[in-house]
N, C-alpha and C. Protein backbone atom coordinates (compact mmCIF):
# COMPACT_ATOMS: atom_id res chain seq x y z
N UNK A 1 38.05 14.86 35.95
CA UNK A 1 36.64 14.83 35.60
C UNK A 1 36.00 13.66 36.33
N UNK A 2 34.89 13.71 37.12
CA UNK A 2 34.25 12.61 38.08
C UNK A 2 32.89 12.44 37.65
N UNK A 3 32.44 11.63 37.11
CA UNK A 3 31.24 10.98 37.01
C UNK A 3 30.26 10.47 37.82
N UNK A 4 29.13 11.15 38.32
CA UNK A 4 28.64 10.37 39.27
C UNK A 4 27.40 9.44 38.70
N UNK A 5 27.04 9.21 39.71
CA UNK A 5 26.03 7.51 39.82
C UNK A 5 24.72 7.99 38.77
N UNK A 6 24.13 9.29 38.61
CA UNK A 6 23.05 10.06 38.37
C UNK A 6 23.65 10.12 36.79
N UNK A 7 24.98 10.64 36.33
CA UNK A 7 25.37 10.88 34.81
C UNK A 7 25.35 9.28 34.44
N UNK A 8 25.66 8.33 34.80
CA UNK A 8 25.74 7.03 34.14
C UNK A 8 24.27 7.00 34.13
N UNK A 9 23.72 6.75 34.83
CA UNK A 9 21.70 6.61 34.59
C UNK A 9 21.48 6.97 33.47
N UNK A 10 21.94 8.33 33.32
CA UNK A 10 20.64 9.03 32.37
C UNK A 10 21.88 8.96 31.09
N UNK A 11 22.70 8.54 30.77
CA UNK A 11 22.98 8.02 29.93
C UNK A 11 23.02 6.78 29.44
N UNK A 12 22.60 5.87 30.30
CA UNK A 12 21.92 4.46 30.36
C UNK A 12 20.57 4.68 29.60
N UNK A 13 19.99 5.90 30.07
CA UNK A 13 18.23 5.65 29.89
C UNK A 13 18.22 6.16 28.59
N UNK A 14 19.20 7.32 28.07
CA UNK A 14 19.09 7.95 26.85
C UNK A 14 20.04 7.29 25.81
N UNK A 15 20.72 5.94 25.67
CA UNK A 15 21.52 4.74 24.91
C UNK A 15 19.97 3.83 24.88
N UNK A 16 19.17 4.12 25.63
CA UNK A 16 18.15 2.82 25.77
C UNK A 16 16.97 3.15 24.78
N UNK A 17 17.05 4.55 24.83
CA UNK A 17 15.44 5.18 24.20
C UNK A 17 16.40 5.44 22.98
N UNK A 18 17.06 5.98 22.54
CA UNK A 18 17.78 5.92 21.54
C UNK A 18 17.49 4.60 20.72
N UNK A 19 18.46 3.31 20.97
CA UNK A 19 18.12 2.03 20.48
C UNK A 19 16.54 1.62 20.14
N UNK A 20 15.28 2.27 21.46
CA UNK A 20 14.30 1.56 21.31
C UNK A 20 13.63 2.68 19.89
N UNK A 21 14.50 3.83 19.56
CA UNK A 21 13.45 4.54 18.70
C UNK A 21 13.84 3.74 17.37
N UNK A 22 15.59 3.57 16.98
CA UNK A 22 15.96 3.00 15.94
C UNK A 22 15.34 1.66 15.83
N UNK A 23 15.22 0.64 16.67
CA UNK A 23 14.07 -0.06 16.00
C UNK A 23 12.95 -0.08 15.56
N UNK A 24 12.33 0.62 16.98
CA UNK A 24 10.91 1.06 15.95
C UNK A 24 11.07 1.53 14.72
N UNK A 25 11.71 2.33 14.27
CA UNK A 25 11.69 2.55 12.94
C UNK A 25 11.96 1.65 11.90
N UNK A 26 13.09 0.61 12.56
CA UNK A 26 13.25 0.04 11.26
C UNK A 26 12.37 -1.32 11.06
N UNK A 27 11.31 -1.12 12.13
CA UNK A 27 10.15 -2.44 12.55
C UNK A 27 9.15 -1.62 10.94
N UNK A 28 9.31 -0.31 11.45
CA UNK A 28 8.15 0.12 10.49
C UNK A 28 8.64 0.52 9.05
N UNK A 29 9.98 0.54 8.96
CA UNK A 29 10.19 0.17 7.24
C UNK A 29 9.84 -0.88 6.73
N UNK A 30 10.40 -1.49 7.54
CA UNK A 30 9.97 -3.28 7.09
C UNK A 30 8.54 -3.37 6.84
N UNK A 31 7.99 -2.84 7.73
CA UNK A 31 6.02 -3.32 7.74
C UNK A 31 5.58 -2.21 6.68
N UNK A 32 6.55 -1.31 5.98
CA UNK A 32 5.94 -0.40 4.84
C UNK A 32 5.93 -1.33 3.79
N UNK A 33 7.57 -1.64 3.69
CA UNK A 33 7.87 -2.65 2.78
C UNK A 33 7.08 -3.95 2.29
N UNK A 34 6.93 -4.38 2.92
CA UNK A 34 5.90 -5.59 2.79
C UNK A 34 4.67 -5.09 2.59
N UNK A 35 4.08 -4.50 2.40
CA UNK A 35 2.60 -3.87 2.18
C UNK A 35 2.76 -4.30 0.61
N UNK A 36 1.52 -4.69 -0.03
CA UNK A 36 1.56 -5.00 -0.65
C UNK A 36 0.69 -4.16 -2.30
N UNK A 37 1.72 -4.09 -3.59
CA UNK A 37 1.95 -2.52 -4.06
C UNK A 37 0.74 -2.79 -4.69
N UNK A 38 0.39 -1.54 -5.30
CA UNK A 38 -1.16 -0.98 -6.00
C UNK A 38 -0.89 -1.96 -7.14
N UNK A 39 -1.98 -2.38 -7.66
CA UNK A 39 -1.80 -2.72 -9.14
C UNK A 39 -1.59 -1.48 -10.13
N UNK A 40 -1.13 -1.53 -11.18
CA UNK A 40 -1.46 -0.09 -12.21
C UNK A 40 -2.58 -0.58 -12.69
N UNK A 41 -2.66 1.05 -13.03
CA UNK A 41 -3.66 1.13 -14.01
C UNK A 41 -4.15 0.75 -15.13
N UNK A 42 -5.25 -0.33 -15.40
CA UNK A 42 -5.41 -0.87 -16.73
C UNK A 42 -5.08 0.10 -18.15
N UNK A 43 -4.12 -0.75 -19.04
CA UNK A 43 -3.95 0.14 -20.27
C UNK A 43 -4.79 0.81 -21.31
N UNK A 44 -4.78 1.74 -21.70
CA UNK A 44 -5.55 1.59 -22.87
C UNK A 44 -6.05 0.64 -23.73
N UNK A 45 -5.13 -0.16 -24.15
CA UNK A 45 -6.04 -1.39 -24.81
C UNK A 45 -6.98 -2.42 -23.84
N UNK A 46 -6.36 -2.20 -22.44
CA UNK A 46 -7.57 -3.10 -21.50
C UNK A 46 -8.81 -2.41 -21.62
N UNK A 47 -8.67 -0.97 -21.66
CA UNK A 47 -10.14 -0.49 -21.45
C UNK A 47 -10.68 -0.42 -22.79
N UNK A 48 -10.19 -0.63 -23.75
CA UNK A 48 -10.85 -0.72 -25.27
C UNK A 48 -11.57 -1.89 -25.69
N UNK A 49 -10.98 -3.20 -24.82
CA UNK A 49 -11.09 -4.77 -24.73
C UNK A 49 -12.49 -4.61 -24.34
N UNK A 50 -12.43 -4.07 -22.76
CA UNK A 50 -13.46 -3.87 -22.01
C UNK A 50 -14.76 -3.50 -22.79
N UNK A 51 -14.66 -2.20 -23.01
CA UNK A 51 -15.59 -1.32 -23.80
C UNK A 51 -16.25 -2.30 -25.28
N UNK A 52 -15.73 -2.90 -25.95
CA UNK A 52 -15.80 -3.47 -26.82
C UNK A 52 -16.48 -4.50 -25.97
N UNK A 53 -16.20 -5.37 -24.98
CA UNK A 53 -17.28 -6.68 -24.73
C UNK A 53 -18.55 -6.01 -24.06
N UNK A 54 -18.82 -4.92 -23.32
CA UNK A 54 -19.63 -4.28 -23.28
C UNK A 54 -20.63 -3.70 -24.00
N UNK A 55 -20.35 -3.14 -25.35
CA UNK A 55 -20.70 -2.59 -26.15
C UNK A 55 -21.47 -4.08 -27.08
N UNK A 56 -20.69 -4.89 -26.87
CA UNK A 56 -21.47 -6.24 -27.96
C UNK A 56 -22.31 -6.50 -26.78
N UNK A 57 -22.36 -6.88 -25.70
CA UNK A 57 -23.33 -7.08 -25.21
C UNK A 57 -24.80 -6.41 -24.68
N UNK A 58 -24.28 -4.64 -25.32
CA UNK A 58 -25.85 -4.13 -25.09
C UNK A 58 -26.22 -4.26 -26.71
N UNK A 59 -25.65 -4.15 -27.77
CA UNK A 59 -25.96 -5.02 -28.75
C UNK A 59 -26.93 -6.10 -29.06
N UNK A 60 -26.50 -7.39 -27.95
CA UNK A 60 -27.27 -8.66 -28.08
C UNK A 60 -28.19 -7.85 -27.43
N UNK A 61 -28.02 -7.08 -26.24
CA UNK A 61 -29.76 -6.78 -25.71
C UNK A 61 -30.40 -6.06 -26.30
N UNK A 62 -30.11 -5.29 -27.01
CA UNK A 62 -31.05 -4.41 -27.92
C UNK A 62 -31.42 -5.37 -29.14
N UNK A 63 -30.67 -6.08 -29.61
CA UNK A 63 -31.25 -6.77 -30.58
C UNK A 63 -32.69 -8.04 -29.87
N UNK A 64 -32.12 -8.31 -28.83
CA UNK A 64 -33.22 -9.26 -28.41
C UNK A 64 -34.49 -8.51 -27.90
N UNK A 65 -34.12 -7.39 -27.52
CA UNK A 65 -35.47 -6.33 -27.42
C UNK A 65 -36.36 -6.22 -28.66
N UNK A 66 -35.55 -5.90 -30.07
CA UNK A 66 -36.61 -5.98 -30.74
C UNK A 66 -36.75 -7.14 -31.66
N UNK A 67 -36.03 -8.22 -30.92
CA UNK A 67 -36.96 -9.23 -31.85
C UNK A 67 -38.20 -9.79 -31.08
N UNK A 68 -38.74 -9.17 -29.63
CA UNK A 68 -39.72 -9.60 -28.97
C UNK A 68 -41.12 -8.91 -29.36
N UNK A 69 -40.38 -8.03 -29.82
CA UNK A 69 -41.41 -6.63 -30.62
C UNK A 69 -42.26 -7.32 -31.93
């Protein structure tokens, strides 16, 4: 079996693009990884908290509405 000058090349070039794809990829796990994650979603009792300081404060405004009255 004889190998010529042309089979080493293109198995040079296809060991090369090979290597350069496996990094790229693992450049871009990494740069998934590090992204930085969603917060969750406020709980039910956050949005009840919420709603409740909201709710007192159209309160004070309605009450100060009609004490201008």
């Amino acid at each position: 079996m004889k190998f010529n000058l042309g089979d080493d090349i293109s198995t040079i070039v296809l060991l090369c693009m090979f290597l350069a794809i496996f990094f790229v990829m693992i450049h871009m796990i990494k740069k998934m990884k590090s992204t930085t994650p969603v917060p969750p979603p406020p709980t039910t009792q956050q949005q009840v908290e919420d709603l409740t300081i909201r709710v007192a404060n159209l309160e004070q405004q309605v009450k100060q509405l009609a004490d201008r009255k």
